[in-house]
Protein backbone atom coordinates (compact mmCIF):
# COMPACT_ATOMS: atom_id res chain seq x y z
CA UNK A 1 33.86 -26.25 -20.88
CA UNK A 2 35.27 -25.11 -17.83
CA UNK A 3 35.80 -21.42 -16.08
CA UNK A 4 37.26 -21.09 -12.59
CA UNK A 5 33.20 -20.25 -11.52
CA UNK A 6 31.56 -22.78 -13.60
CA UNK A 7 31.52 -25.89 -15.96
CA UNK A 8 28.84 -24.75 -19.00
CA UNK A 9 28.34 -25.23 -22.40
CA UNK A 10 27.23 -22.85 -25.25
CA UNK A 11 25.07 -23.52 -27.98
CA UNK A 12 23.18 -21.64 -31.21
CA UNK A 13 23.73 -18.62 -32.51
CA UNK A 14 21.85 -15.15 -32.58
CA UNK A 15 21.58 -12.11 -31.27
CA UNK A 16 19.87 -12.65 -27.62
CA UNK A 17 21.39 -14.85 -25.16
CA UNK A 18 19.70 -17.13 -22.91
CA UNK A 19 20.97 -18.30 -19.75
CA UNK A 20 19.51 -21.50 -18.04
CA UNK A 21 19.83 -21.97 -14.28
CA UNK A 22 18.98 -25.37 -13.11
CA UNK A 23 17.52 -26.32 -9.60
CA UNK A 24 19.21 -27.96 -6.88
CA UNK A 25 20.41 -31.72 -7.67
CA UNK A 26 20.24 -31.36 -11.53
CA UNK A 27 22.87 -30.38 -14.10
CA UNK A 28 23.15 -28.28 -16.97
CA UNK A 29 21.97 -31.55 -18.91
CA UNK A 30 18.11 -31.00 -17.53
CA UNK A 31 17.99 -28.19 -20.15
CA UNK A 32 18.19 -30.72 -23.45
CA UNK A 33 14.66 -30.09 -24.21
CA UNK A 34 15.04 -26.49 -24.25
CA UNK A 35 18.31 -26.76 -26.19
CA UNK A 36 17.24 -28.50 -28.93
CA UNK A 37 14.27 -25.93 -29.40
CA UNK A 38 15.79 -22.97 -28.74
CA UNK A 39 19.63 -23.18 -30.00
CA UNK A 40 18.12 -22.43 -33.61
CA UNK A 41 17.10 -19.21 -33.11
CA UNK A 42 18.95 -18.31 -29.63
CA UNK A 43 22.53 -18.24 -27.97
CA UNK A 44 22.34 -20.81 -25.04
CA UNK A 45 24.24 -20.92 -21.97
CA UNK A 46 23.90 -23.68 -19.63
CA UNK A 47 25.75 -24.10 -17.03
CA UNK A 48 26.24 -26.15 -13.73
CA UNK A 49 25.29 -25.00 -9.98
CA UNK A 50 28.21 -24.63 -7.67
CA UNK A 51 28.29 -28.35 -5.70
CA UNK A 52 26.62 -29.62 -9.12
CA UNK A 53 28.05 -31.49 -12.23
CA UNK A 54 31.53 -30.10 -12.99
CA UNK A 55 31.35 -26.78 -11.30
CA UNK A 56 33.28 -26.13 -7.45
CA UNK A 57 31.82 -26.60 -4.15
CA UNK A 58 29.45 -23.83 -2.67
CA UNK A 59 31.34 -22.39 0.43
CA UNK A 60 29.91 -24.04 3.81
CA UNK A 61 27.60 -21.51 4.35
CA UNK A 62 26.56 -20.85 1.25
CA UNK A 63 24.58 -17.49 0.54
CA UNK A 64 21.99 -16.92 -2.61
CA UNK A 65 24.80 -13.56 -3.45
CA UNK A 66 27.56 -16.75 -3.56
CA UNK A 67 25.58 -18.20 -6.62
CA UNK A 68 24.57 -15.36 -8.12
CA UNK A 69 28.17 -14.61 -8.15
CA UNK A 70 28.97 -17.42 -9.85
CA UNK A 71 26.77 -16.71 -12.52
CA UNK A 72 28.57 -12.87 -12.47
CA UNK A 73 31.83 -14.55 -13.35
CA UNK A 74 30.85 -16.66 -15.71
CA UNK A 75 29.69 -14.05 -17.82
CA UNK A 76 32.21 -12.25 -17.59
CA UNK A 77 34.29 -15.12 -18.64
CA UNK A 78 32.08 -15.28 -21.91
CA UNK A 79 32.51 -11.39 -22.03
CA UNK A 80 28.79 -11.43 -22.26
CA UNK A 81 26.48 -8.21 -20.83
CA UNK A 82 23.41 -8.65 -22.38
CA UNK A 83 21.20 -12.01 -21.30
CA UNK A 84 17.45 -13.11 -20.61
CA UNK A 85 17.44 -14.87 -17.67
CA UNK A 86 15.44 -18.71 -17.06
CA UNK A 87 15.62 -20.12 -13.74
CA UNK A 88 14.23 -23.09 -12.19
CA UNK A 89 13.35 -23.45 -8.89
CA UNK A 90 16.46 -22.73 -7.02
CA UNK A 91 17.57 -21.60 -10.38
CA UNK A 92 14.58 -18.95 -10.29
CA UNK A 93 16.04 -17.76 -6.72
CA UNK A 94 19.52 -16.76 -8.57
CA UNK A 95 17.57 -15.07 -11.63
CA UNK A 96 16.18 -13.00 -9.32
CA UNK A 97 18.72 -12.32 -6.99
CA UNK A 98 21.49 -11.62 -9.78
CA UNK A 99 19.16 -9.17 -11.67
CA UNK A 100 18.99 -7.14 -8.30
CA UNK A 101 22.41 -7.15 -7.73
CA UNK A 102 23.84 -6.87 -12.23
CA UNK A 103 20.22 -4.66 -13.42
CA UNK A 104 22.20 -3.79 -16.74
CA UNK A 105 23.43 -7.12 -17.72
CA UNK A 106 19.44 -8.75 -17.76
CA UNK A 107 16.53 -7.98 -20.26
CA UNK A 108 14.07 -10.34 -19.78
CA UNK A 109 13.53 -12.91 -16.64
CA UNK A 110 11.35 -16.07 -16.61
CA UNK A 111 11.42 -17.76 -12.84
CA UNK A 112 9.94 -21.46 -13.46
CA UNK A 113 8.37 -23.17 -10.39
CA UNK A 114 9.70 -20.66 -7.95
CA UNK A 115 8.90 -21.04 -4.29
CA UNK A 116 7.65 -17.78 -1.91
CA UNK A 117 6.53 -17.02 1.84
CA UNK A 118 6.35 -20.39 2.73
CA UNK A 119 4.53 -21.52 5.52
CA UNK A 120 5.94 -22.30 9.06
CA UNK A 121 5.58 -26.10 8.37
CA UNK A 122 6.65 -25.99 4.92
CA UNK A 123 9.92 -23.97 6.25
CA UNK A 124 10.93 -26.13 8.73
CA UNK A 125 10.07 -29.20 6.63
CA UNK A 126 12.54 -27.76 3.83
CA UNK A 127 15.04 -26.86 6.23
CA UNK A 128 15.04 -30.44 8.25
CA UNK A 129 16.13 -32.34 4.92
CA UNK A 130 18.84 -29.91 4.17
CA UNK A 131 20.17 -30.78 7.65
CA UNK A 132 19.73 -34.51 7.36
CA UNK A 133 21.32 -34.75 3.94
CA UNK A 134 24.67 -32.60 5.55
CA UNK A 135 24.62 -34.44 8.64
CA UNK A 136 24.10 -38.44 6.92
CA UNK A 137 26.06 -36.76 3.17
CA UNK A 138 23.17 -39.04 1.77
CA UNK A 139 20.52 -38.11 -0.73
CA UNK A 140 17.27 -39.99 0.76
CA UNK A 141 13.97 -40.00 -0.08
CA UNK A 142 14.18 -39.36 -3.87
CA UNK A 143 10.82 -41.92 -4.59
CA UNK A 144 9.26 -39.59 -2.41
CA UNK A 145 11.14 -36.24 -4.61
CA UNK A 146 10.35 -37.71 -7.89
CA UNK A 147 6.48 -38.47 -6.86
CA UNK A 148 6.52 -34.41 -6.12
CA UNK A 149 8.38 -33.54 -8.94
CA UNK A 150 6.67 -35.77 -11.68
CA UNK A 151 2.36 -35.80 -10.80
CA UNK A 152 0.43 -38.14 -12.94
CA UNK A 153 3.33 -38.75 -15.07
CA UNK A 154 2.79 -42.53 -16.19
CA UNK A 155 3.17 -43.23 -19.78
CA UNK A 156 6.46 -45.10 -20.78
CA UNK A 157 7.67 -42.12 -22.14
CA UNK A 158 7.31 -40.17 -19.15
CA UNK A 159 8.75 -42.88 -17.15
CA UNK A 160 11.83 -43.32 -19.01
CA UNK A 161 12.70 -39.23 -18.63
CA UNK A 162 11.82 -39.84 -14.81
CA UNK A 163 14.64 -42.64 -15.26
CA UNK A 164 16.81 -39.78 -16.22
CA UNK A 165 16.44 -37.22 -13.07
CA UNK A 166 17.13 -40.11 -10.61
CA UNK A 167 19.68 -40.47 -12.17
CA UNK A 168 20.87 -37.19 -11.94
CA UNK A 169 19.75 -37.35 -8.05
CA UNK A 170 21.59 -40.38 -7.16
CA UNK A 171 24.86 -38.64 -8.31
CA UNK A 172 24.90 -35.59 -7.25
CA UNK A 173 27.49 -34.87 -4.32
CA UNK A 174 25.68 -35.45 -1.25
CA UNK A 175 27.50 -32.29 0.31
CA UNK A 176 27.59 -29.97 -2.72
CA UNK A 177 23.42 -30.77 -3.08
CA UNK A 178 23.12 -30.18 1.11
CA UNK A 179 24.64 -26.51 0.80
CA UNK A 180 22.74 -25.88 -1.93
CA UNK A 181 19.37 -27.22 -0.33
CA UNK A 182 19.72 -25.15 2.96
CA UNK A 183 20.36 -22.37 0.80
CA UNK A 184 17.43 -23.26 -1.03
CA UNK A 185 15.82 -23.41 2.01
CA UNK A 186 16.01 -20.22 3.72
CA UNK A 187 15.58 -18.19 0.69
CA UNK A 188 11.63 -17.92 0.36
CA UNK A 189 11.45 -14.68 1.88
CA UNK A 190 14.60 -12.88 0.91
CA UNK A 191 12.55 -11.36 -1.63
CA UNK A 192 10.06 -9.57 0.47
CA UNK A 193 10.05 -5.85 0.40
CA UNK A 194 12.74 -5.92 -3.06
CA UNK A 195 10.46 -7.33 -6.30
CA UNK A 196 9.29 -3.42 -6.74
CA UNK A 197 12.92 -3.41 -7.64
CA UNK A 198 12.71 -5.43 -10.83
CA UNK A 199 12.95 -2.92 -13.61
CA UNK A 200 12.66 -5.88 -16.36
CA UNK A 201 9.56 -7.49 -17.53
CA UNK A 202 8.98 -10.64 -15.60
CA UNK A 203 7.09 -14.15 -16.58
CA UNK A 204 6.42 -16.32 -13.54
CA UNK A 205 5.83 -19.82 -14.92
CA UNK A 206 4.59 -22.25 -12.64
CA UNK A 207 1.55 -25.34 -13.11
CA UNK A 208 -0.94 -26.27 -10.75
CA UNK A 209 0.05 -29.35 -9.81
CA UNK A 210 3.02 -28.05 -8.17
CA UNK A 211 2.21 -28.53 -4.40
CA UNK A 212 5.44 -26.49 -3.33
CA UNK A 213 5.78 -24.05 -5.70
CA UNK A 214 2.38 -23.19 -6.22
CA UNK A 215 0.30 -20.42 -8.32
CA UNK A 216 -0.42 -18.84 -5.65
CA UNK A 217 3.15 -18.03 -5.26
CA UNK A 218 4.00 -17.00 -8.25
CA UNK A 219 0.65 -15.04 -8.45
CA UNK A 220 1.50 -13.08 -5.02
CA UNK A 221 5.00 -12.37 -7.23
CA UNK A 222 3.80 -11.15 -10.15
CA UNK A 223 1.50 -8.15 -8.06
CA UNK A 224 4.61 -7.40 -6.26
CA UNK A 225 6.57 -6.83 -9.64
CA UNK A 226 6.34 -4.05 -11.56
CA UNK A 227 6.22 -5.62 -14.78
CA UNK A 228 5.33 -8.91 -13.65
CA UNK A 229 3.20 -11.44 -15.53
CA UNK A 230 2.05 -14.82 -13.98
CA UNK A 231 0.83 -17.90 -15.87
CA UNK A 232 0.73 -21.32 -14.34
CA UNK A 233 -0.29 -24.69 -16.54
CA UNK A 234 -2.60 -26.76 -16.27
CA UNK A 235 -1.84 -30.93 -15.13
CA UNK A 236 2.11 -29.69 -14.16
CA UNK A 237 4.06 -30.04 -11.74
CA UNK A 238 7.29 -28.75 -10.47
CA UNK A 239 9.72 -30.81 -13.42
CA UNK A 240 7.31 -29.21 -16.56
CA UNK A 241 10.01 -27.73 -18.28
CA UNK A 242 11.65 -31.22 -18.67
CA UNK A 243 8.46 -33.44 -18.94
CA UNK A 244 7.00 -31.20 -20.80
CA UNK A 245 8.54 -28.64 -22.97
CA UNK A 246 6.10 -28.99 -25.61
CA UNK A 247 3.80 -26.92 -23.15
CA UNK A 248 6.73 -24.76 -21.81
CA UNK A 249 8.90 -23.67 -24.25
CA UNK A 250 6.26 -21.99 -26.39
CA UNK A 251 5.41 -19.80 -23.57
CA UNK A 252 8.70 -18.87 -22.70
CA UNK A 253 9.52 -18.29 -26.51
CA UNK A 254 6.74 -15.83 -26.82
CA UNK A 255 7.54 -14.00 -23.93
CA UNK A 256 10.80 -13.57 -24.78
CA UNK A 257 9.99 -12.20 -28.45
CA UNK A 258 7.39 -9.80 -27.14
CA UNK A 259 10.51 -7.76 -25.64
CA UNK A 260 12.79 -7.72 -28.26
């Protein structure tokens, strides 16, 4: 379905609404897993990133407020107030930066595999393949991505969901995953000085594997939150909500049922 903000889809029924926020150069499809375990209990939204899927191009400059508005107006669409929030990397960014800006509309946030005060190197790493993707409008170097993404993921079942995010990789829009990946990339510290803000209770969700968004992160987060909770699993990386769910969606289910 299709708003002028967003492409999404709902599913499920019930009182408390989830909203999924994928990371940059996925779709609203990365969320199956958590679908198909939560849509029996929950009201899902899933939707698609502005210069993702379905959904319009971010503006050339895009701005973290630019997505988070998107989400805004797609709620509004649904004429929906009320939501607990689930973010993924990039994804995580918006959760955080639309519960800021819309405190009424959020109960509950979860940022998965969010990234924080990143180094110097790290930052200019980051920042250098946003650039190189705008200025070729070619997505290189997704072995290299996927090897991050996915550690010690080798089994044949593992491997054929792998299949499945290069996929989604290779056709993304080169410029519409660029805007979103320099936003991306200049976003780690935005949140300095603002978590005491969060007046929610908040789950960051991260494993140890994940070399870029790391515990530590999430841990250095969670002290800087009010009601902020940190948990990171063991042997995962930065795509454990899609590998696996089996692991992730418990956590996040409990969380979200000790609030209600």
């Amino acid at each position: 379905m299709l708003c002028k903000a967003a492409n999404y889809s709902l599913y499920g029924q019930g009182d408390t609404t989830l909203v999924f926020i994928h990371g940059v150069g996925m779709n609203q499809y990365v969320w199956q897993p958590q679908i198909d375990y939560f849509s029996d209990t929950y009201r899902i939204v899933v939707y698609d990133l502005l210069g993702h899927g379905g959904s319009p191009m971010p503006s050339e400059d895009a701005s973290l407020e630019e997505y988070s508005d998107q989400l805004a107006a797609l709620l509004e669409h649904l004429g929906i107030n009320d939501v607990s929030l689930i973010g993924h990397s990039t994804g995580a960014l918006i959760s955080i930066e639309f519960t800021l800006r819309y405190p009424d509309k959020v109960t509950r946030l979860i940022p998965l595999n969010i990234v924080y005060k990143r180094d110097d190197q790290q930052s200019r790493s980051v920042l250098a393949r946003a650039n190189q993707v705008l200025e070729q409008e070619q997505i290189t170097g997704i072995d290299t991505t996927l090897d991050r993404w996915f550690s010690n993921k080798t089994d044949q079942s593992s491997l054929e969901r792998i299949a499945v995010i290069r996929d989604y990789l290779s056709q993304v829009n080169p410029v519409g995953y660029g805007r979103t990946y320099k936003m991306f990339a200049q976003s780690d510290k935005v949140f300095v000085g603002r978590l005491d803000q969060l007046d929610v209770p908040v789950l960051y969700l991260t494993g140890d594997d994940d070399p870029n968004s790391t515990p530590w992160m999430s841990e250095q987060m969670a002290q800087e939150t009010p009601q902020g909770e940190v948990f990171s699993i063991a042997q995962e990386a930065h795509m454990m909500a899609y590998i696996s769910p089996e692991k992730v969606n418990p956590i996040i289910d409990r969380f979200i049922q000790a609030q209600i």
